[in-house]
N, C-alpha and C. Protein backbone atom coordinates (compact mmCIF):
# COMPACT_ATOMS: atom_id res chain seq x y z
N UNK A 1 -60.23 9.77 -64.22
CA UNK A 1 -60.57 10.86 -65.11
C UNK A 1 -62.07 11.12 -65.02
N UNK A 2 -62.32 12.76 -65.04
CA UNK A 2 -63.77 12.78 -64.59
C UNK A 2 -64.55 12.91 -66.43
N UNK A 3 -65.53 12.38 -66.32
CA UNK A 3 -66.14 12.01 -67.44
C UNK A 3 -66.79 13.34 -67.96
N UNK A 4 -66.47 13.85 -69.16
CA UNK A 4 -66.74 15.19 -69.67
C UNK A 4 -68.01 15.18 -70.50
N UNK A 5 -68.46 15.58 -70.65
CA UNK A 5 -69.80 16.03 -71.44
C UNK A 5 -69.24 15.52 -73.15
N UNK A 6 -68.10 16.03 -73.65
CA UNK A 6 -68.07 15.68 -75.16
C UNK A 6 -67.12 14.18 -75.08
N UNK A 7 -66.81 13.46 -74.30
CA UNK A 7 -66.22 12.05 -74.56
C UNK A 7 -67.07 11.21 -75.78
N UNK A 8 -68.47 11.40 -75.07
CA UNK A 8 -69.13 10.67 -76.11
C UNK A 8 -68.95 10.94 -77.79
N UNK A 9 -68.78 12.12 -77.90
CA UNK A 9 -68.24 12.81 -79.42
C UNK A 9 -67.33 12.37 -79.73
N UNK A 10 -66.19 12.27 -78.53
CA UNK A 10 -64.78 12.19 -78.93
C UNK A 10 -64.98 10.48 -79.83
N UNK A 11 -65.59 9.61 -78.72
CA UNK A 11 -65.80 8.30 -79.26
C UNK A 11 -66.02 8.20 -80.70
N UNK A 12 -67.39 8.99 -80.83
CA UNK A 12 -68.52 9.18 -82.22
C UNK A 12 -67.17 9.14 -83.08
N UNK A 13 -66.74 10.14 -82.72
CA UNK A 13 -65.21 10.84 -83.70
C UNK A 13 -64.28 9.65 -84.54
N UNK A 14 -63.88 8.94 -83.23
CA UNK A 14 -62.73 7.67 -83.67
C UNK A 14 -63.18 6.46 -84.49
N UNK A 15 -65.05 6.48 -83.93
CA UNK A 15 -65.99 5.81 -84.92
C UNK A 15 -65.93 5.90 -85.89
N UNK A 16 -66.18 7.10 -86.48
CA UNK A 16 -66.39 7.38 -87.84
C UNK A 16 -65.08 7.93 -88.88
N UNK A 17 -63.85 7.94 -87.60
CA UNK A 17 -62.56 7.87 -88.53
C UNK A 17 -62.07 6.38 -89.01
N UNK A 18 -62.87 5.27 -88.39
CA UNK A 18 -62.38 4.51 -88.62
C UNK A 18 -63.53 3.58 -89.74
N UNK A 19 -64.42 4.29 -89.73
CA UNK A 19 -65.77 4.11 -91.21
C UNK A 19 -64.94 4.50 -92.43
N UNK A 20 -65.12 5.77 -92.46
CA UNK A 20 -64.50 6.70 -93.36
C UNK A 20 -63.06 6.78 -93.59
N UNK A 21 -62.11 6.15 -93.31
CA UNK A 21 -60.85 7.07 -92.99
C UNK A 21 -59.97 5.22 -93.50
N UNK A 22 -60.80 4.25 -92.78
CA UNK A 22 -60.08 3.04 -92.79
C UNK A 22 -60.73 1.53 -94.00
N UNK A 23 -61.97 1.57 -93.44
CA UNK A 23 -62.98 0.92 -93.40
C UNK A 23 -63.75 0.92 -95.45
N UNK A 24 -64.35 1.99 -95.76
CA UNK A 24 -65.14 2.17 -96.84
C UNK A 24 -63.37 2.47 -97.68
N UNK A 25 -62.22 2.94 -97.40
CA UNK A 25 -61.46 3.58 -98.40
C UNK A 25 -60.61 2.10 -98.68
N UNK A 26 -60.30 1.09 -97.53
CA UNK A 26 -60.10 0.04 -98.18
C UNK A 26 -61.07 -1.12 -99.19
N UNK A 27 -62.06 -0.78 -98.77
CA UNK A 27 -62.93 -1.45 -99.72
C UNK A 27 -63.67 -1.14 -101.12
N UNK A 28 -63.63 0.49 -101.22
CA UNK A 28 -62.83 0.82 -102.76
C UNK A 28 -61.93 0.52 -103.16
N UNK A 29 -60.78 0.97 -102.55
CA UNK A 29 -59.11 0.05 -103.14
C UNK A 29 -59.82 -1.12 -103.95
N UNK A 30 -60.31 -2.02 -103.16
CA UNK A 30 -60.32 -3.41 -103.74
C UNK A 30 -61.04 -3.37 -104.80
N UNK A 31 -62.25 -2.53 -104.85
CA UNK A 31 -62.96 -2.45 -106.30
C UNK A 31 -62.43 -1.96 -106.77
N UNK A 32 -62.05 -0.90 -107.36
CA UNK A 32 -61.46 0.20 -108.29
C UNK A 32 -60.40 -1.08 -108.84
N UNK A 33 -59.53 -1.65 -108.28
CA UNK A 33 -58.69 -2.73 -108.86
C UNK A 33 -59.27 -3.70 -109.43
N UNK A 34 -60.38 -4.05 -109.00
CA UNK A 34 -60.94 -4.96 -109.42
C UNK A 34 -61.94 -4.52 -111.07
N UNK A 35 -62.36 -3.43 -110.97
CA UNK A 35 -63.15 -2.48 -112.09
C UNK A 35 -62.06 -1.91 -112.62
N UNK A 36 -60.83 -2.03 -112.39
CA UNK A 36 -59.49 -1.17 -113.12
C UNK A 36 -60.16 0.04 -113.39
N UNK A 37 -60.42 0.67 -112.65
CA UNK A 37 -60.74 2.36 -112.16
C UNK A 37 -59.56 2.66 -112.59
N UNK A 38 -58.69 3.38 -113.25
CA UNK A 38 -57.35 3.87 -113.11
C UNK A 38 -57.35 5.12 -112.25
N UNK A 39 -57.81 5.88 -112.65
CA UNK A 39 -57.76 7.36 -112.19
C UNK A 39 -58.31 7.13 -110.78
N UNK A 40 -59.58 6.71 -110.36
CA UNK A 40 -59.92 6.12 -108.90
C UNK A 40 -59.16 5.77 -108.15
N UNK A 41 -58.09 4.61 -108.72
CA UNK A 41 -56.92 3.81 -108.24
C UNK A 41 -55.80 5.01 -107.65
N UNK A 42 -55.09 5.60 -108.52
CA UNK A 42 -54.30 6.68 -108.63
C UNK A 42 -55.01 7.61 -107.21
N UNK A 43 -55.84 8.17 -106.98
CA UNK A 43 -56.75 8.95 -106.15
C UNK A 43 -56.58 8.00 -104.19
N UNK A 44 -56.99 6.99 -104.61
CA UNK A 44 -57.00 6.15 -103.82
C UNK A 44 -55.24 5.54 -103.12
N UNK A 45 -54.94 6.02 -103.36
CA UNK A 45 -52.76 5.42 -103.45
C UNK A 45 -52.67 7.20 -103.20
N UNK A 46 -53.38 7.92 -103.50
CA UNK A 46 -52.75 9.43 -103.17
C UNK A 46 -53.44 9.42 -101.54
N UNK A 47 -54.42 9.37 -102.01
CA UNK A 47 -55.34 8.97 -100.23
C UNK A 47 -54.30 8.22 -99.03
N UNK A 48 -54.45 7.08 -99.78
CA UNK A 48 -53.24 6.29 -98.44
C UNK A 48 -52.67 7.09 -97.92
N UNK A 49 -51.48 7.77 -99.07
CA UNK A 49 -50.29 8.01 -98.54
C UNK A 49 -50.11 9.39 -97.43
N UNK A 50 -51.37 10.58 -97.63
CA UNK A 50 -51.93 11.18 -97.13
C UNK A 50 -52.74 10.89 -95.85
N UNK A 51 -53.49 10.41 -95.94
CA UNK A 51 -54.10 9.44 -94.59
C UNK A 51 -53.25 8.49 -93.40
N UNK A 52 -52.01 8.48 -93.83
CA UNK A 52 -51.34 7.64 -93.46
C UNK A 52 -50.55 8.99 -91.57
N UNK A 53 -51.31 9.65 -91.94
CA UNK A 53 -50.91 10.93 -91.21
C UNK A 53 -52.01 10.57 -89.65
N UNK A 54 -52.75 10.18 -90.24
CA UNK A 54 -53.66 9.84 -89.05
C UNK A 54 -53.26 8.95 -88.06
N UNK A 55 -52.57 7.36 -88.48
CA UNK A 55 -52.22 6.40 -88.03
C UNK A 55 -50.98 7.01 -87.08
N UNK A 56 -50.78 7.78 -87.75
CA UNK A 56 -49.02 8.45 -86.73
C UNK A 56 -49.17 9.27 -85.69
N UNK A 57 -50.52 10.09 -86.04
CA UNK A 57 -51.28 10.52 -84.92
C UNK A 57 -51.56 9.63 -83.79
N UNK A 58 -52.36 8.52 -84.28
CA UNK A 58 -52.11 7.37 -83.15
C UNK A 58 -50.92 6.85 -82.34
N UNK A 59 -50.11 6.70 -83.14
CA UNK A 59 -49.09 6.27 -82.08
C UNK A 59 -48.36 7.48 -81.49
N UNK A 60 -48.75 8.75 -81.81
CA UNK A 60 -48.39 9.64 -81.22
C UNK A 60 -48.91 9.93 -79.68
N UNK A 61 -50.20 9.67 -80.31
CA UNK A 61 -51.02 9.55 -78.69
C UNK A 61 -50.85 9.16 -77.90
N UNK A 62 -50.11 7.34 -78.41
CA UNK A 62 -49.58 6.31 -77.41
C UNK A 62 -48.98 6.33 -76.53
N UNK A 63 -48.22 7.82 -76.86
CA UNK A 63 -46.71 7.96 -76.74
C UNK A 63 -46.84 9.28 -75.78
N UNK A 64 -48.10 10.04 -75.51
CA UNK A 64 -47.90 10.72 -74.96
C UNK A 64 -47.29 11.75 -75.22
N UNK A 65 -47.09 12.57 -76.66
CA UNK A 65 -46.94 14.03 -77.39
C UNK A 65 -48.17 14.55 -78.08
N UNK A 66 -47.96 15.42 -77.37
CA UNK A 66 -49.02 16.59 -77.69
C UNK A 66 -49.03 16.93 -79.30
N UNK A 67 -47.77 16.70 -79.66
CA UNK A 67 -47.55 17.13 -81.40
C UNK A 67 -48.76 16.34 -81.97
N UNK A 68 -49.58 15.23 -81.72
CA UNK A 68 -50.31 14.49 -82.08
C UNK A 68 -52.14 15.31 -82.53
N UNK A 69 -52.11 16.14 -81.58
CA UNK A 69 -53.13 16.96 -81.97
C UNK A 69 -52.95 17.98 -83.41
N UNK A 70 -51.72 18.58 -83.19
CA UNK A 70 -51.32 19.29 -84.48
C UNK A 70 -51.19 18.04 -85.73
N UNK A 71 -50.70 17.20 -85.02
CA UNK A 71 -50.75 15.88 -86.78
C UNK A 71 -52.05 15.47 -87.06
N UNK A 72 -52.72 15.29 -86.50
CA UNK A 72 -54.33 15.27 -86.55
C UNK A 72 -55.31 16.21 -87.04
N UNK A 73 -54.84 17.39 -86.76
CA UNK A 73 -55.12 18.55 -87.35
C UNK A 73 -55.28 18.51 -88.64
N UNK A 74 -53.42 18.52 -89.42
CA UNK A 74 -53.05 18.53 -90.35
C UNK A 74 -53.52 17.49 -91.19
N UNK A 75 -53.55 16.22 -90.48
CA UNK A 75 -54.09 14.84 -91.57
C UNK A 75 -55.82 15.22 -92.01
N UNK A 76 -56.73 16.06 -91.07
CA UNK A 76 -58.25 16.44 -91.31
C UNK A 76 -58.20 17.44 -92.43
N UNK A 77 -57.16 18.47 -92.43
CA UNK A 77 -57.23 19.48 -93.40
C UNK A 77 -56.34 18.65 -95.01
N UNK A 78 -55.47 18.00 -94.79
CA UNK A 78 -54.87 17.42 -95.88
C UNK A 78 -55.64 16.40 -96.58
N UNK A 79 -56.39 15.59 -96.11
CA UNK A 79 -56.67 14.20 -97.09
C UNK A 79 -58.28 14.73 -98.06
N UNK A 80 -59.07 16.23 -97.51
CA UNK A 80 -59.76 16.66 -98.32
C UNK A 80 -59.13 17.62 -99.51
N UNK A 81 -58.16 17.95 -99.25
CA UNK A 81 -57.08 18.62 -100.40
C UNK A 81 -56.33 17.47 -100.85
N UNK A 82 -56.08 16.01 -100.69
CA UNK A 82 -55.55 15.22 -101.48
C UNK A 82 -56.64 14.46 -102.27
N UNK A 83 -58.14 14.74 -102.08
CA UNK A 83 -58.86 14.01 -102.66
C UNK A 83 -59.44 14.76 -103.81
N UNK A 84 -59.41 16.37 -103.95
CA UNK A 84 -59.82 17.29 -104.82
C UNK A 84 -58.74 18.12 -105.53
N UNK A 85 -57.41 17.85 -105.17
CA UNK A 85 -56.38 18.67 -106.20
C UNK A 85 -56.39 18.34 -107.29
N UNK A 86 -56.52 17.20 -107.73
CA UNK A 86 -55.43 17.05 -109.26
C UNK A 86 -56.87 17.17 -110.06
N UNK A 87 -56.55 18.25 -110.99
CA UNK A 87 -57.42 18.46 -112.17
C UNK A 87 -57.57 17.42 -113.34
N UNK A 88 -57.02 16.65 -113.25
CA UNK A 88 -56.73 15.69 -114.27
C UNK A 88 -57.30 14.68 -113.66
N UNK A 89 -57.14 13.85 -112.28
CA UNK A 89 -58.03 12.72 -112.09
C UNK A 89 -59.71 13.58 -111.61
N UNK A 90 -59.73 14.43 -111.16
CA UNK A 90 -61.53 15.11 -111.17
C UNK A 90 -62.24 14.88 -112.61
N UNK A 91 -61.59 15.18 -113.37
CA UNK A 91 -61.86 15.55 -115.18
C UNK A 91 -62.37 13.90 -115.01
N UNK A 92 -61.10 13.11 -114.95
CA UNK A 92 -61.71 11.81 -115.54
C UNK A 92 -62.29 10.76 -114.93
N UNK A 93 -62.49 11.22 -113.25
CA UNK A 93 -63.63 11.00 -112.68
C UNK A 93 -64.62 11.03 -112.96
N UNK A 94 -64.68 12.26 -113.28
CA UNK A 94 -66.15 13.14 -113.83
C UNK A 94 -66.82 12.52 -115.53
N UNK A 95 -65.73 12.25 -115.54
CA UNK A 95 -66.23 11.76 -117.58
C UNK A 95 -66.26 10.76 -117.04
N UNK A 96 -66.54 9.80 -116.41
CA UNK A 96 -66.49 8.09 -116.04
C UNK A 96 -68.18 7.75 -116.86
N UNK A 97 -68.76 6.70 -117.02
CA UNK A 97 -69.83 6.70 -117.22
C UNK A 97 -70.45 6.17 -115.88
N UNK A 98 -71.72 6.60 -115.82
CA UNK A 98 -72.62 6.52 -114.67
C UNK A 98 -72.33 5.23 -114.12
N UNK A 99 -72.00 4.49 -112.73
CA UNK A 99 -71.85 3.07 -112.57
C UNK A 99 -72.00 3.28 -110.73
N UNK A 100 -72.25 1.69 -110.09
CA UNK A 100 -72.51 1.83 -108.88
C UNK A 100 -71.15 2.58 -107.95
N UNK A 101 -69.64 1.83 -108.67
CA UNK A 101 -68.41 2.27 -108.31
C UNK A 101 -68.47 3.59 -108.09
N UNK A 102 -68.77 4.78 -109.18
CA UNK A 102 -68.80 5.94 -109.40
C UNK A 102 -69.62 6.82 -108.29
N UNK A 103 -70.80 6.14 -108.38
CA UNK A 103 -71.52 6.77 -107.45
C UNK A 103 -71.02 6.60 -106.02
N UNK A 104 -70.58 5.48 -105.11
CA UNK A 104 -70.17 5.31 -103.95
C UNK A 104 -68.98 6.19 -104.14
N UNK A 105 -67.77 5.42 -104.80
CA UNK A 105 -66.53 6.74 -104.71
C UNK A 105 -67.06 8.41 -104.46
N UNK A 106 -67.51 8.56 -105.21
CA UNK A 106 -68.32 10.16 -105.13
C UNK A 106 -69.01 10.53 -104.34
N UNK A 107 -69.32 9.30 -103.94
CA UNK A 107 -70.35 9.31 -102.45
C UNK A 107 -69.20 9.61 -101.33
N UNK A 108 -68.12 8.70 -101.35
CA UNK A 108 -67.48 8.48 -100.17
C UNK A 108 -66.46 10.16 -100.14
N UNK A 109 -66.37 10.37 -101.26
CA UNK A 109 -65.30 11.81 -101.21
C UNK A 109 -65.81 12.95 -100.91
N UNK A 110 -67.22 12.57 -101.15
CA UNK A 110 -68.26 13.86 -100.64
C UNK A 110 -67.93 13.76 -98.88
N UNK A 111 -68.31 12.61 -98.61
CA UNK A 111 -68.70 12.41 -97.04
C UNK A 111 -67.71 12.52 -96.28
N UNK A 112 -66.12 11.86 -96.51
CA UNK A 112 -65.01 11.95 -95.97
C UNK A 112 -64.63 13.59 -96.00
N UNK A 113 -64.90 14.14 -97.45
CA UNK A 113 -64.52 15.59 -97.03
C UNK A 113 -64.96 16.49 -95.96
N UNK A 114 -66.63 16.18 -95.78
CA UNK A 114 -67.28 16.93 -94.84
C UNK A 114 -66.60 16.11 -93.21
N UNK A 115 -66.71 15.14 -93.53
CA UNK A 115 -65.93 14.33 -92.03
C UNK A 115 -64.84 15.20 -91.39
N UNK A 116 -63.86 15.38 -92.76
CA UNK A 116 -62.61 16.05 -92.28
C UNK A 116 -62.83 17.57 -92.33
N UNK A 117 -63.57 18.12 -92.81
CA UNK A 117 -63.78 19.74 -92.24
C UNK A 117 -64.21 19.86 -91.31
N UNK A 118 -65.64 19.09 -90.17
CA UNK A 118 -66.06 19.43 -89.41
C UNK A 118 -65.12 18.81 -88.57
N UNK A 119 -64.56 18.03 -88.55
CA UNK A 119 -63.80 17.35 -87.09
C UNK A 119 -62.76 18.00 -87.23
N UNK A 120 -62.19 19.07 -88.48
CA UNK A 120 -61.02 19.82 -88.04
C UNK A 120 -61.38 21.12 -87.16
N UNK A 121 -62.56 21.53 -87.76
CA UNK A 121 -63.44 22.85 -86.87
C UNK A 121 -63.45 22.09 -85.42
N UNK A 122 -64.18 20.83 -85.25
CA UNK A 122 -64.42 20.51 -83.82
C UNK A 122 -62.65 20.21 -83.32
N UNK A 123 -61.67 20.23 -83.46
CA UNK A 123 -60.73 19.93 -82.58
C UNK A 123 -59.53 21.13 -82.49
N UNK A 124 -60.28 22.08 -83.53
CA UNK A 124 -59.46 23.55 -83.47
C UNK A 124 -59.50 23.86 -81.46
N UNK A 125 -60.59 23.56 -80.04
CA UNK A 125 -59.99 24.27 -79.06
C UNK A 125 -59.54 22.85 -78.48
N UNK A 126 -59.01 21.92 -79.02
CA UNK A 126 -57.71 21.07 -78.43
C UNK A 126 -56.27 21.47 -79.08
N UNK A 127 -56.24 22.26 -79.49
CA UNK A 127 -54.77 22.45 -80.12
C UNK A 127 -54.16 23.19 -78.83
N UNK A 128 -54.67 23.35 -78.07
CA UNK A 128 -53.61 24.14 -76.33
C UNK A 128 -53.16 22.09 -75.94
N UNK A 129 -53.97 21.11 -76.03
CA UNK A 129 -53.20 19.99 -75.86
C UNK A 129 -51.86 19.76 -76.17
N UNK A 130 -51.24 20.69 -76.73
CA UNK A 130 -50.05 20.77 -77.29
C UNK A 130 -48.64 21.12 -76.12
N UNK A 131 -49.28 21.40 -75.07
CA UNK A 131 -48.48 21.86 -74.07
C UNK A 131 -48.38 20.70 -73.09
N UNK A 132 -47.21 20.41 -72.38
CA UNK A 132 -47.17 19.44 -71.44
C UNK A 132 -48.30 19.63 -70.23
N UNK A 133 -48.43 20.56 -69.98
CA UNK A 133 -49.23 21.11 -69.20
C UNK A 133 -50.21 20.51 -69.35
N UNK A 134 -50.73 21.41 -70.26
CA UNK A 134 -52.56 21.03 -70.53
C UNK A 134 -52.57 19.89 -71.48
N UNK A 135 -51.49 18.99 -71.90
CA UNK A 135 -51.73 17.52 -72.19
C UNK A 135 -52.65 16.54 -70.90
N UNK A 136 -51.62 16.77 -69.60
CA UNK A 136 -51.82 16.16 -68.44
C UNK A 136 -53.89 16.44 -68.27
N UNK A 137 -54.40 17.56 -68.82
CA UNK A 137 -55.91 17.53 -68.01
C UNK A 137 -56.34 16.71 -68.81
N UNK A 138 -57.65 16.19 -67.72
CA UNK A 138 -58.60 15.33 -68.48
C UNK A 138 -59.78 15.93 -69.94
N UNK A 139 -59.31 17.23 -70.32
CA UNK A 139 -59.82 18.03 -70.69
C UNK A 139 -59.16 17.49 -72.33
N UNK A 140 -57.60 17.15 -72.09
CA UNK A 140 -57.05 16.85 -73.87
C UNK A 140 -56.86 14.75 -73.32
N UNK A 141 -57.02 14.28 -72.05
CA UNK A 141 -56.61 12.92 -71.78
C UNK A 141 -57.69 12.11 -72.37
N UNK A 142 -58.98 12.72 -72.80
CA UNK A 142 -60.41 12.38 -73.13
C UNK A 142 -59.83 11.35 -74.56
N UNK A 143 -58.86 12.45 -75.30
CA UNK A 143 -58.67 11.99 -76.43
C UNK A 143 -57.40 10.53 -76.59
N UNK A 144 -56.87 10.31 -75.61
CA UNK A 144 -56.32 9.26 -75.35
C UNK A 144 -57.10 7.81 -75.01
N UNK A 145 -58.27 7.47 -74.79
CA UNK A 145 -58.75 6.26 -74.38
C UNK A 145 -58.55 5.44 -76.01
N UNK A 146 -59.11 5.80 -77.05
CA UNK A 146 -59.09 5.24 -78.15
C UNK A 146 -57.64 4.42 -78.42
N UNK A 147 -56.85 5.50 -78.40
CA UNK A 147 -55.47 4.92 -78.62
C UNK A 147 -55.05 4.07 -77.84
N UNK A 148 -55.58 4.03 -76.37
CA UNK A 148 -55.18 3.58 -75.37
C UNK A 148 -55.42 1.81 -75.60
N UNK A 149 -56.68 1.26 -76.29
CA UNK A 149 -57.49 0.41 -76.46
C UNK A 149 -56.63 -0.28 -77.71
N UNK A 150 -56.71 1.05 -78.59
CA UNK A 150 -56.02 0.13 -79.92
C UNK A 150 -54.30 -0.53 -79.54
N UNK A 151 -54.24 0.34 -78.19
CA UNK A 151 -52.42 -0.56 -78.15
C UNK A 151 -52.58 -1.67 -77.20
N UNK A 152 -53.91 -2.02 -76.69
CA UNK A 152 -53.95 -2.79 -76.15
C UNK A 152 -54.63 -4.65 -76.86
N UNK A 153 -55.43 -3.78 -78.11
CA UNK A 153 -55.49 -4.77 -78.66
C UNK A 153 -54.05 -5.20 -79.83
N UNK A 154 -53.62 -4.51 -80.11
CA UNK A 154 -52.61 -4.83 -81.43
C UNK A 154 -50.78 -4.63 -80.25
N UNK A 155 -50.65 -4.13 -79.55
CA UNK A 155 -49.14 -4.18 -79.22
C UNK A 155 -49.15 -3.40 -77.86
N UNK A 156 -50.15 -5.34 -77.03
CA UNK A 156 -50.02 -5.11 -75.66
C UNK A 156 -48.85 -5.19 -74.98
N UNK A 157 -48.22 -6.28 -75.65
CA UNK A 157 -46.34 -5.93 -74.79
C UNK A 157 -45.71 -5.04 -75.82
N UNK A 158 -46.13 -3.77 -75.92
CA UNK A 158 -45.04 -3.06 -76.38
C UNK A 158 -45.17 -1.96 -75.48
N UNK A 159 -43.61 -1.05 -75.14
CA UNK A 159 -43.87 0.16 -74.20
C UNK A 159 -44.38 1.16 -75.03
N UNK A 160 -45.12 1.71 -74.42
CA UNK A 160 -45.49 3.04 -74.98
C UNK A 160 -44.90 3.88 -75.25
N UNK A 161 -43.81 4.20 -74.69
CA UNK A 161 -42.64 5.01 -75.16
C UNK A 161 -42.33 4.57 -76.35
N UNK A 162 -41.54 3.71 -76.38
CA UNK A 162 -41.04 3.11 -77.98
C UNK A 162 -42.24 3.21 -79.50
N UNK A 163 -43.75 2.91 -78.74
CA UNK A 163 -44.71 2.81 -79.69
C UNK A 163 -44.75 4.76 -80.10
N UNK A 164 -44.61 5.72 -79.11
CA UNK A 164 -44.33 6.93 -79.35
C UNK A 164 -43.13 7.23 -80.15
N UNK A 165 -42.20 6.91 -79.87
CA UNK A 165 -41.35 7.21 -80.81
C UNK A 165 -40.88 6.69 -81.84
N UNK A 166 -42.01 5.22 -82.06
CA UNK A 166 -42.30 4.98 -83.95
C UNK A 166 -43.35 6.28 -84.18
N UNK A 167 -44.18 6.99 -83.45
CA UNK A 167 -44.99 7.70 -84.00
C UNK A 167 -43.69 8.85 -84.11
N UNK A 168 -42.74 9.11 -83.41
CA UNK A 168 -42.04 10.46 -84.26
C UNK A 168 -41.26 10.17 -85.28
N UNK A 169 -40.74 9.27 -85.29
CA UNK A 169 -40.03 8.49 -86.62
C UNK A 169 -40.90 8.98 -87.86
N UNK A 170 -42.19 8.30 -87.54
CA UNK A 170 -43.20 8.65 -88.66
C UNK A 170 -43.22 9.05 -88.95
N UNK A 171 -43.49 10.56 -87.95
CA UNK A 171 -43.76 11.83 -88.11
C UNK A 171 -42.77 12.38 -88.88
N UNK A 172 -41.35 12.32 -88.87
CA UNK A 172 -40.37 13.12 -89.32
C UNK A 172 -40.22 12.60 -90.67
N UNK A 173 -40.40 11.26 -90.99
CA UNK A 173 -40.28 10.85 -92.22
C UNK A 173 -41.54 11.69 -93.46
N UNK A 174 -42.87 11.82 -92.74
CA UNK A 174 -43.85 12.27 -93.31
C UNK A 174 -43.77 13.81 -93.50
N UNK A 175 -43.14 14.27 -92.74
CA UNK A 175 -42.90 15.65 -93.03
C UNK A 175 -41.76 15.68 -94.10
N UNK A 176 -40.72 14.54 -93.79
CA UNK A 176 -39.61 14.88 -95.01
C UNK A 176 -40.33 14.79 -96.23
N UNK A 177 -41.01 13.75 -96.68
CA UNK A 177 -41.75 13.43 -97.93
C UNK A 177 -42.76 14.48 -98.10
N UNK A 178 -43.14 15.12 -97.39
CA UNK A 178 -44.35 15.92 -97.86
C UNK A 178 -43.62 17.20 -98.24
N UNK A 179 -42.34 17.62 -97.39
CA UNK A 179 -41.91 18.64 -97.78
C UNK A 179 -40.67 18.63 -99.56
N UNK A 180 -40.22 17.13 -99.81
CA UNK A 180 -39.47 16.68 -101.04
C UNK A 180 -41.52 17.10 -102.05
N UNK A 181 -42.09 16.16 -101.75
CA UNK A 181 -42.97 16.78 -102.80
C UNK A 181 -43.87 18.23 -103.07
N UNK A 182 -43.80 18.47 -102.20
CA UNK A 182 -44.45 20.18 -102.22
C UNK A 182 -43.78 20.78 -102.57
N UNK A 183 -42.35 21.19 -102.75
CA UNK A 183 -41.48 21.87 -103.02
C UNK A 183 -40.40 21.19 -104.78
N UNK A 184 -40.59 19.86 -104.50
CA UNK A 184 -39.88 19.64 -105.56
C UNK A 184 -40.72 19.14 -106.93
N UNK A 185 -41.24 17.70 -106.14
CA UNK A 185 -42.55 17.45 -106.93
C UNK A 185 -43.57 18.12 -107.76
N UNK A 186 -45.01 18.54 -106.51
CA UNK A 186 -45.69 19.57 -107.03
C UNK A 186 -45.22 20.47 -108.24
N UNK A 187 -43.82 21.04 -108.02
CA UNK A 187 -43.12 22.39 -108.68
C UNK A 187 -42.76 21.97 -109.84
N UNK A 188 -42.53 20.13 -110.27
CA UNK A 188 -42.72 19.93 -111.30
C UNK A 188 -44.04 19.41 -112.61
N UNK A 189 -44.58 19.23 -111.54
CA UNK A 189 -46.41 18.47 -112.22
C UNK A 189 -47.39 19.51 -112.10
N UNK A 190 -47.58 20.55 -111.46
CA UNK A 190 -48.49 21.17 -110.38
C UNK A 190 -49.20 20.56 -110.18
N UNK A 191 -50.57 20.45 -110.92
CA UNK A 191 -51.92 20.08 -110.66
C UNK A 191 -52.13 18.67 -111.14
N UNK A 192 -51.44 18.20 -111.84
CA UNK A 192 -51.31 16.86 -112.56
C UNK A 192 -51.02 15.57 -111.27
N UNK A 193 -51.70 14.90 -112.02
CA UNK A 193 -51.49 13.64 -110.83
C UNK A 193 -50.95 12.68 -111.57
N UNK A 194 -51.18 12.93 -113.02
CA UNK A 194 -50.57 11.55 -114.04
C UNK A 194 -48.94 11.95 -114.56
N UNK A 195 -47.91 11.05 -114.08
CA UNK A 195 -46.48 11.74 -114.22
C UNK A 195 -46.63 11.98 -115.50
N UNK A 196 -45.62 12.78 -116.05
CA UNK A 196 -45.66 13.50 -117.20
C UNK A 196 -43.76 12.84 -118.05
């Protein structure tokens, strides 16, 4: 593969999804539980389950489907709309009293949001990766080394095929759940994040 001018980005990219995205959001989890944050907590368990879109992206990659760019897409534009919807945990975010927790969380939702707007702007002209075609150039293959590495450290005897089609499994399960709560859920809470 001939070495492209933005690889190095692409790298920067997987870097800082895995700061932001893996890294700082598990190590709130652990405070917020530990400071019984409730509403933080709640925010943070909405995050996962949202973020969890990324990881499927990965093994999508593994696997060699292009759908992986569109799930990637979708996980950059979704987890900054799962971190600012519910009017009810913002409110009592916002009323928290001043504390180091507060400030980093607020820190980190600021920074992850901008993370995930600009890296959705930067990967808007890989969405033609979507074609068998232009999967094959080194032009969308750039974005495969990462994945390539992580299956080599965590599930070197596994085929890649099979590791692909836990990523569509995923995939189909995450779309079922997202589409049971957008349609059924949501339609009963709207904006509320605390069941009613």
């Amino acid at each position: 593969m001939n070495d492209l001018w933005f690889t190095g980005l692409v790298w920067m990219d997987y870097r800082l999804a895995v700061l932001f995205t893996v890294i700082l959001p598990l190590i709130l989890l652990a405070w917020v539980f530990v400071e019984k944050a409730e509403a933080m907590q709640r925010l943070l368990i909405i995050y996962w389950r949202v973020a969890s879109l990324l990881l499927i992206t990965i093994y999508l990659m593994m696997g060699g489907h292009g759908i992986a760019f569109i799930s990637g897409l979708a996980g950059r534009i979704l987890i900054p709309i799962s971190l600012w919807f519910w009017v009810d945990l913002n409110d009592e975010i916002e009323y928290q009293p001043n504390s180091p927790l507060k400030l980093i969380f607020s820190s980190w939702r600021w920074a992850i949001t901008l993370y995930c707007v600009l890296g959705a702007i930067a990967t808007l002209p890989f969405l033609n990766c979507v074609s068998p075609a232009n999967f094959k150039t080194d032009f969308c293959q750039v974005w495969l080394q990462a994945p390539s590495i992580f299956k080599e450290y965590f599930h070197h005897d596994n085929d890649v095929s099979g590791l692909g089609n836990f990523g569509i499994v995923g995939l189909t399960m995450y779309i079922a759940y997202f589409c049971y709560f957008a349609f059924v859920k949501l339609n009963k809470r709207g904006r509320s994040a605390i069941k009613q």
